[in-house]
PDB file of N, CA and C in Angstrom:
ATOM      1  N   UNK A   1     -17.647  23.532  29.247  1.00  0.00           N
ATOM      2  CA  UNK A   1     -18.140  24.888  29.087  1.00  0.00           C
ATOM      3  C   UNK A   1     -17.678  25.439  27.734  1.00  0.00           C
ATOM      4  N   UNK A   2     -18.510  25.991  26.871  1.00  0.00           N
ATOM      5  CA  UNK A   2     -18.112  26.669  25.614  1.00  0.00           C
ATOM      6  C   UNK A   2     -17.414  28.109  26.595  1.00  0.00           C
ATOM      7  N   UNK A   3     -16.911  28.502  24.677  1.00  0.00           N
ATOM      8  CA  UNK A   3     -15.784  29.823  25.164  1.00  0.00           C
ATOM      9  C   UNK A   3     -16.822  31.129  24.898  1.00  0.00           C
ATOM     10  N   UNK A   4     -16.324  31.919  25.719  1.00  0.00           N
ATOM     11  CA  UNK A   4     -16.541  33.117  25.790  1.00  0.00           C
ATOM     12  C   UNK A   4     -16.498  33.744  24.292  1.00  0.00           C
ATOM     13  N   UNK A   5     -17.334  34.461  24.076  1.00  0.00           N
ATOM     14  CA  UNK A   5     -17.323  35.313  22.391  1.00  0.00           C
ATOM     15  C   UNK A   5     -16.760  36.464  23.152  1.00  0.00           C
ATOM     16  N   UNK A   6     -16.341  37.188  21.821  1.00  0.00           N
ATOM     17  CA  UNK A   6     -16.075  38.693  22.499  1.00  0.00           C
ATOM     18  C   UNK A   6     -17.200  39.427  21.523  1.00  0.00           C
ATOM     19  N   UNK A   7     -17.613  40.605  21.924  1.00  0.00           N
ATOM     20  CA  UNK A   7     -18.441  41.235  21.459  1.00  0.00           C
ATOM     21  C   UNK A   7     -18.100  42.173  20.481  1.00  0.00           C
ATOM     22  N   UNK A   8     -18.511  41.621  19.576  1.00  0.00           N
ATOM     23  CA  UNK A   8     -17.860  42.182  17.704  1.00  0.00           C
ATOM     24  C   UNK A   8     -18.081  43.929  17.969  1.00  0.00           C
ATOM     25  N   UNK A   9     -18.924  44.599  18.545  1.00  0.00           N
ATOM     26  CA  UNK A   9     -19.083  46.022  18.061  1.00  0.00           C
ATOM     27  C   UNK A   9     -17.576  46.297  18.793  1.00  0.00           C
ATOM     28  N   UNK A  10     -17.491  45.921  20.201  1.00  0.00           N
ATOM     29  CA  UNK A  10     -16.515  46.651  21.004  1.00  0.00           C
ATOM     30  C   UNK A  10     -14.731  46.111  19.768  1.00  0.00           C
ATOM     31  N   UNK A  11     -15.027  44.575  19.429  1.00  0.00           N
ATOM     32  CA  UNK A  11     -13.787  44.494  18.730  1.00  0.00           C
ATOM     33  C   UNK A  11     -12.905  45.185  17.651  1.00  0.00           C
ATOM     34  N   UNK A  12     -14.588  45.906  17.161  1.00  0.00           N
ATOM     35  CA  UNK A  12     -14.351  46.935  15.717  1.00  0.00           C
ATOM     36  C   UNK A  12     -13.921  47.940  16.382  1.00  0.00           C
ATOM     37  N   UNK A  13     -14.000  48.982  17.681  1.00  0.00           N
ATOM     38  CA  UNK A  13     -14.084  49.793  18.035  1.00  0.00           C
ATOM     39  C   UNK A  13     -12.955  50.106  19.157  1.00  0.00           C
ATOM     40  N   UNK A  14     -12.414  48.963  19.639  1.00  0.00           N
ATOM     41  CA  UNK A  14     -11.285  49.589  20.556  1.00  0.00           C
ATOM     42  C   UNK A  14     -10.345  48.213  20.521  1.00  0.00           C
ATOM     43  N   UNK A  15      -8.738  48.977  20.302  1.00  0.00           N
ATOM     44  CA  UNK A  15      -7.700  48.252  20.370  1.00  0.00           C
ATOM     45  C   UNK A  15      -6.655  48.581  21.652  1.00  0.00           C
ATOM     46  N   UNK A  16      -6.092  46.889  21.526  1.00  0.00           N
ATOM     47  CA  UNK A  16      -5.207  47.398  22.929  1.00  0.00           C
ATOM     48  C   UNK A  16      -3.637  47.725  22.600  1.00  0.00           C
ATOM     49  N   UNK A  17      -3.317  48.804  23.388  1.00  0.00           N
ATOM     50  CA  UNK A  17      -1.440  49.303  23.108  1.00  0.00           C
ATOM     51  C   UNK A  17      -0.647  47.944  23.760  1.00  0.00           C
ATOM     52  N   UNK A  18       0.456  48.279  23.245  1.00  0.00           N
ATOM     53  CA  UNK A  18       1.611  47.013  23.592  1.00  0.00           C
ATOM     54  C   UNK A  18       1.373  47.664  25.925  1.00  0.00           C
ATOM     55  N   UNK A  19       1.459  49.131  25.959  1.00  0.00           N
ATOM     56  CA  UNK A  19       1.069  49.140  27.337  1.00  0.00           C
ATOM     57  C   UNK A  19       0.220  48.487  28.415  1.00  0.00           C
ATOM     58  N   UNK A  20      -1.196  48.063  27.413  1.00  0.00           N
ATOM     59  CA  UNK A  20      -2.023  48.080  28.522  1.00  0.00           C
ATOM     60  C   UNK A  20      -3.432  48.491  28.281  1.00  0.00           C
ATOM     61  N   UNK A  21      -3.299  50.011  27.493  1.00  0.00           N
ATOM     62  CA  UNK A  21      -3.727  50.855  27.480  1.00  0.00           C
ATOM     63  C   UNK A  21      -4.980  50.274  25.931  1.00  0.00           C
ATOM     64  N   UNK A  22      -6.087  51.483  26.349  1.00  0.00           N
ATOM     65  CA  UNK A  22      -7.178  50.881  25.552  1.00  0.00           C
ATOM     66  C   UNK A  22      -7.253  52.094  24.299  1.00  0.00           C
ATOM     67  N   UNK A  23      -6.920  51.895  23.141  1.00  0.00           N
ATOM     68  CA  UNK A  23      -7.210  53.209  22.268  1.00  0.00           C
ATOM     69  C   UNK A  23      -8.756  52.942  21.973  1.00  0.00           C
ATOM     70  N   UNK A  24      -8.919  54.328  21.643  1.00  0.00           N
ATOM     71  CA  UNK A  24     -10.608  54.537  21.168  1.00  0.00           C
ATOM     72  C   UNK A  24     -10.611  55.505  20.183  1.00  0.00           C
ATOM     73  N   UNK A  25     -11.711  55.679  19.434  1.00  0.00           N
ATOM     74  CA  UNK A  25     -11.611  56.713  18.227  1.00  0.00           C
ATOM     75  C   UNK A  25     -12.529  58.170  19.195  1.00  0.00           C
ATOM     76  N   UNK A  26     -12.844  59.266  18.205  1.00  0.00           N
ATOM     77  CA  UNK A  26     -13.205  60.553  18.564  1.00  0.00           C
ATOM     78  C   UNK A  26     -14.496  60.518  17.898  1.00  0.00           C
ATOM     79  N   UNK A  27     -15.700  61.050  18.957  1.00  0.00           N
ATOM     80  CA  UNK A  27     -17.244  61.334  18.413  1.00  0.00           C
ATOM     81  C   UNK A  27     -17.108  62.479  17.523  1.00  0.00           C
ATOM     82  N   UNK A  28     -18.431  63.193  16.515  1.00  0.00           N
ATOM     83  CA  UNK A  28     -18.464  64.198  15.777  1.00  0.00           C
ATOM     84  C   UNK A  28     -16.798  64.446  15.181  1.00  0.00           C
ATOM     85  N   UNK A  29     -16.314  63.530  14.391  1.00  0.00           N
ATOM     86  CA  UNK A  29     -15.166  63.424  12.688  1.00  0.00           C
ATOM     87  C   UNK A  29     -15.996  62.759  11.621  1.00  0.00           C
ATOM     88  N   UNK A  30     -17.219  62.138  12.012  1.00  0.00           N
ATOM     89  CA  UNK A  30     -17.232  61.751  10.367  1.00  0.00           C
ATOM     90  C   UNK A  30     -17.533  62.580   9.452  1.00  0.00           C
ATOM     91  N   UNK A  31     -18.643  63.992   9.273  1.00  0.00           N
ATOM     92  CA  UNK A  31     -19.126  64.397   8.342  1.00  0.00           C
ATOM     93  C   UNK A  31     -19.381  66.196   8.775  1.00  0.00           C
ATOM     94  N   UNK A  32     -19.388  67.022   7.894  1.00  0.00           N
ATOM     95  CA  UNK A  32     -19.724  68.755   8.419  1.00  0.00           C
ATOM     96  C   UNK A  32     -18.556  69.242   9.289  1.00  0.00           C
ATOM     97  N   UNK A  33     -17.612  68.567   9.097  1.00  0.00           N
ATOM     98  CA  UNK A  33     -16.557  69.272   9.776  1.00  0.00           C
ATOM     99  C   UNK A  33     -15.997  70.719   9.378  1.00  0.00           C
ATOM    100  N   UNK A  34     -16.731  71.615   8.164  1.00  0.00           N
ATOM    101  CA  UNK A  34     -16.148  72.544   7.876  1.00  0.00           C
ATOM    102  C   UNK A  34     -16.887  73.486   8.912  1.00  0.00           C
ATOM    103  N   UNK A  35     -17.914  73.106   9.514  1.00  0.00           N
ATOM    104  CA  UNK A  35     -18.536  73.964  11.366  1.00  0.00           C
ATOM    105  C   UNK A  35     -17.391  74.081  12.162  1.00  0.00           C
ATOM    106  N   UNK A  36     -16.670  73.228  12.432  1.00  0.00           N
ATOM    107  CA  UNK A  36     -15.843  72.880  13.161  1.00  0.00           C
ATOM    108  C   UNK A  36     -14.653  73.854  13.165  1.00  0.00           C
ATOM    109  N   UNK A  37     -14.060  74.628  14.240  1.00  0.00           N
ATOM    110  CA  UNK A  37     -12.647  75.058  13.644  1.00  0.00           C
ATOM    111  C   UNK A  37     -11.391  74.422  13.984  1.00  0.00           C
ATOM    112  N   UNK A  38     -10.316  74.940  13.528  1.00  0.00           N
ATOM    113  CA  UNK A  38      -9.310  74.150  13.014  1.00  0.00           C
ATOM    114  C   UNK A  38      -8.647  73.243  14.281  1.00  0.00           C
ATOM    115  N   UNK A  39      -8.496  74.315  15.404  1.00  0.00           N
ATOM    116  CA  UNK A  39      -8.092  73.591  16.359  1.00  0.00           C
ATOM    117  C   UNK A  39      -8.458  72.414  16.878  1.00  0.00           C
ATOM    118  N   UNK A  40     -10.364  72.735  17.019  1.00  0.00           N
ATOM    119  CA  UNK A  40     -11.193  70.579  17.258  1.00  0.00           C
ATOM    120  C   UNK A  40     -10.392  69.803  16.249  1.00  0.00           C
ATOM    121  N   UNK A  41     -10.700  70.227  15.089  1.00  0.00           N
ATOM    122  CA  UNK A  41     -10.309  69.213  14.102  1.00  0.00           C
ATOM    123  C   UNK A  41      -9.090  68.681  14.343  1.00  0.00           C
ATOM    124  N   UNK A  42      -7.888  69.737  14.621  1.00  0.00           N
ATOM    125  CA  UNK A  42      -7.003  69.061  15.433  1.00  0.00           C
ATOM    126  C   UNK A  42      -6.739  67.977  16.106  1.00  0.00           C
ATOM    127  N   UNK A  43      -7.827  68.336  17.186  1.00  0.00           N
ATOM    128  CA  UNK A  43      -7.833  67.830  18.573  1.00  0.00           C
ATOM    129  C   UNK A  43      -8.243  66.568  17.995  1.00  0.00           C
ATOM    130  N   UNK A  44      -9.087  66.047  17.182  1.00  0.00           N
ATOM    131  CA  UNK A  44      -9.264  64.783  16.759  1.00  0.00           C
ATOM    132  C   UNK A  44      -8.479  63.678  16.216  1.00  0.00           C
ATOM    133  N   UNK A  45      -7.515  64.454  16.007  1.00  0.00           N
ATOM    134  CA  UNK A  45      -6.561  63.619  15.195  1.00  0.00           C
ATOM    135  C   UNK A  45      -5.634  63.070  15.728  1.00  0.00           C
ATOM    136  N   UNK A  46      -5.659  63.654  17.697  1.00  0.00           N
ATOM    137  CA  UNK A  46      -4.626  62.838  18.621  1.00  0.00           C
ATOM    138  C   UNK A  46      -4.969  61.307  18.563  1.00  0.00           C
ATOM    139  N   UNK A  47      -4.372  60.485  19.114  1.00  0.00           N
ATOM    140  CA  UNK A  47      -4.851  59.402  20.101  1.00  0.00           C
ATOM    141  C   UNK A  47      -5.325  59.300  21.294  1.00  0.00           C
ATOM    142  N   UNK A  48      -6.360  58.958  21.645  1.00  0.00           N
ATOM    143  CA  UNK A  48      -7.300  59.036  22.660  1.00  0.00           C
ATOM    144  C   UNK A  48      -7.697  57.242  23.091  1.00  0.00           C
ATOM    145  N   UNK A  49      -7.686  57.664  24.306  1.00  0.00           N
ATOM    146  CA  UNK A  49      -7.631  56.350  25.541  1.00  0.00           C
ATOM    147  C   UNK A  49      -8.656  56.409  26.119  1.00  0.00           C
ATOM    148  N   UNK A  50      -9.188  54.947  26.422  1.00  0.00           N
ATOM    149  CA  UNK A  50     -10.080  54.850  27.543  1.00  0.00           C
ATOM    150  C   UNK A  50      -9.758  55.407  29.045  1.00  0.00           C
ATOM    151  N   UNK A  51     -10.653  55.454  29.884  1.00  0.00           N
ATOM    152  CA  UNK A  51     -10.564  55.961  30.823  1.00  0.00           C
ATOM    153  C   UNK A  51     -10.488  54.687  32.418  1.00  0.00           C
ATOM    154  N   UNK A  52      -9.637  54.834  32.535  1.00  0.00           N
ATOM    155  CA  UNK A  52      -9.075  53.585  33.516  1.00  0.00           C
ATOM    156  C   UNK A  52      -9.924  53.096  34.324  1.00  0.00           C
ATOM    157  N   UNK A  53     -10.974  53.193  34.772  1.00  0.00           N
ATOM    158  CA  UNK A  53     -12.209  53.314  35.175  1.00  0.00           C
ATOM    159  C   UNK A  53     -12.641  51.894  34.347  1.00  0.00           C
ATOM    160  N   UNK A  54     -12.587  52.149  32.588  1.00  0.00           N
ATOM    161  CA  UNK A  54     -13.731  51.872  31.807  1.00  0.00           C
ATOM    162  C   UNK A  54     -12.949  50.028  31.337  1.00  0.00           C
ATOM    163  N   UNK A  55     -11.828  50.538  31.325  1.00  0.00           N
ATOM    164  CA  UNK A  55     -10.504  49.401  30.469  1.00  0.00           C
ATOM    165  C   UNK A  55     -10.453  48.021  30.859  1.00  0.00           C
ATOM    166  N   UNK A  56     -10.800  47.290  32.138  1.00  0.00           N
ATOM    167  CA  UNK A  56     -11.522  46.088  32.458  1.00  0.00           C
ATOM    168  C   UNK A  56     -12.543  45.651  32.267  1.00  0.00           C
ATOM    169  N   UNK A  57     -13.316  46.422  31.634  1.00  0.00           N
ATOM    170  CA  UNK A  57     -14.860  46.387  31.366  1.00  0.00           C
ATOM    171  C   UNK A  57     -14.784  46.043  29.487  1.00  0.00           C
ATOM    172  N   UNK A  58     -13.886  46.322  29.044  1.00  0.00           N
ATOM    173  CA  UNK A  58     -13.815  46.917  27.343  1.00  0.00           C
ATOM    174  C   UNK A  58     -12.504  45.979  27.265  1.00  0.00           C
ATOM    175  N   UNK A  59     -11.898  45.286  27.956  1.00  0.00           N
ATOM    176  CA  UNK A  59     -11.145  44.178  27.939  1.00  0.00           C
ATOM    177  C   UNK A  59     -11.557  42.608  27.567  1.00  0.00           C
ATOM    178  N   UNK A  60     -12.198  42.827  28.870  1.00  0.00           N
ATOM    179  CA  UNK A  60     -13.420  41.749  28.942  1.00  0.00           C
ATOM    180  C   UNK A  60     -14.367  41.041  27.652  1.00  0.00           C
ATOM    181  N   UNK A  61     -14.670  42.160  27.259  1.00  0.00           N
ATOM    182  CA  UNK A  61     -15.578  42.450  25.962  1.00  0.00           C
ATOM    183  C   UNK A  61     -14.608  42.103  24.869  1.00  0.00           C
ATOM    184  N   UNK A  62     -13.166  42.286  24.723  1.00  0.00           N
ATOM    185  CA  UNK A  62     -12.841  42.123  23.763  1.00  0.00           C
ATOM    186  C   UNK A  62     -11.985  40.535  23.783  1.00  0.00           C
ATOM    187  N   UNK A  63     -11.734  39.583  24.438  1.00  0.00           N
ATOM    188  CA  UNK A  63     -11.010  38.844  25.688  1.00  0.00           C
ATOM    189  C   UNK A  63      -9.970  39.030  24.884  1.00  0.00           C
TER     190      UNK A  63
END
């Protein structure tokens, strides 16, 4: 049996923590953020996780 690929978009797009845990980036940061006020912009700049639900699925994808 050949090996499993992992699927390049999900590889560019989500990394795994030494936890477990799946980081992901934030929709609406790339461009016109001066609409935006300060606090979203904020809010974008946390680290943000998949949703435990989603993280076997986006694992998989990445093996």
């Amino acid at each position: 049996m050949p090996k499993m690929k992992s699927v390049k978009s999900a590889v560019k797009r989500f990394k795994v923590k030494k936890n477990g845990q799946v980081k992901r980036g934030t929709a609406f940061r790339s461009h016109i953020l001066t609409k935006q006020d300060a606090k979203t912009r904020r809010a974008h700049n946390t680290p943000k996780t998949v949703a435990a639900v989603d993280e076997k699925n986006i694992k998989a994808m990445i093996n």
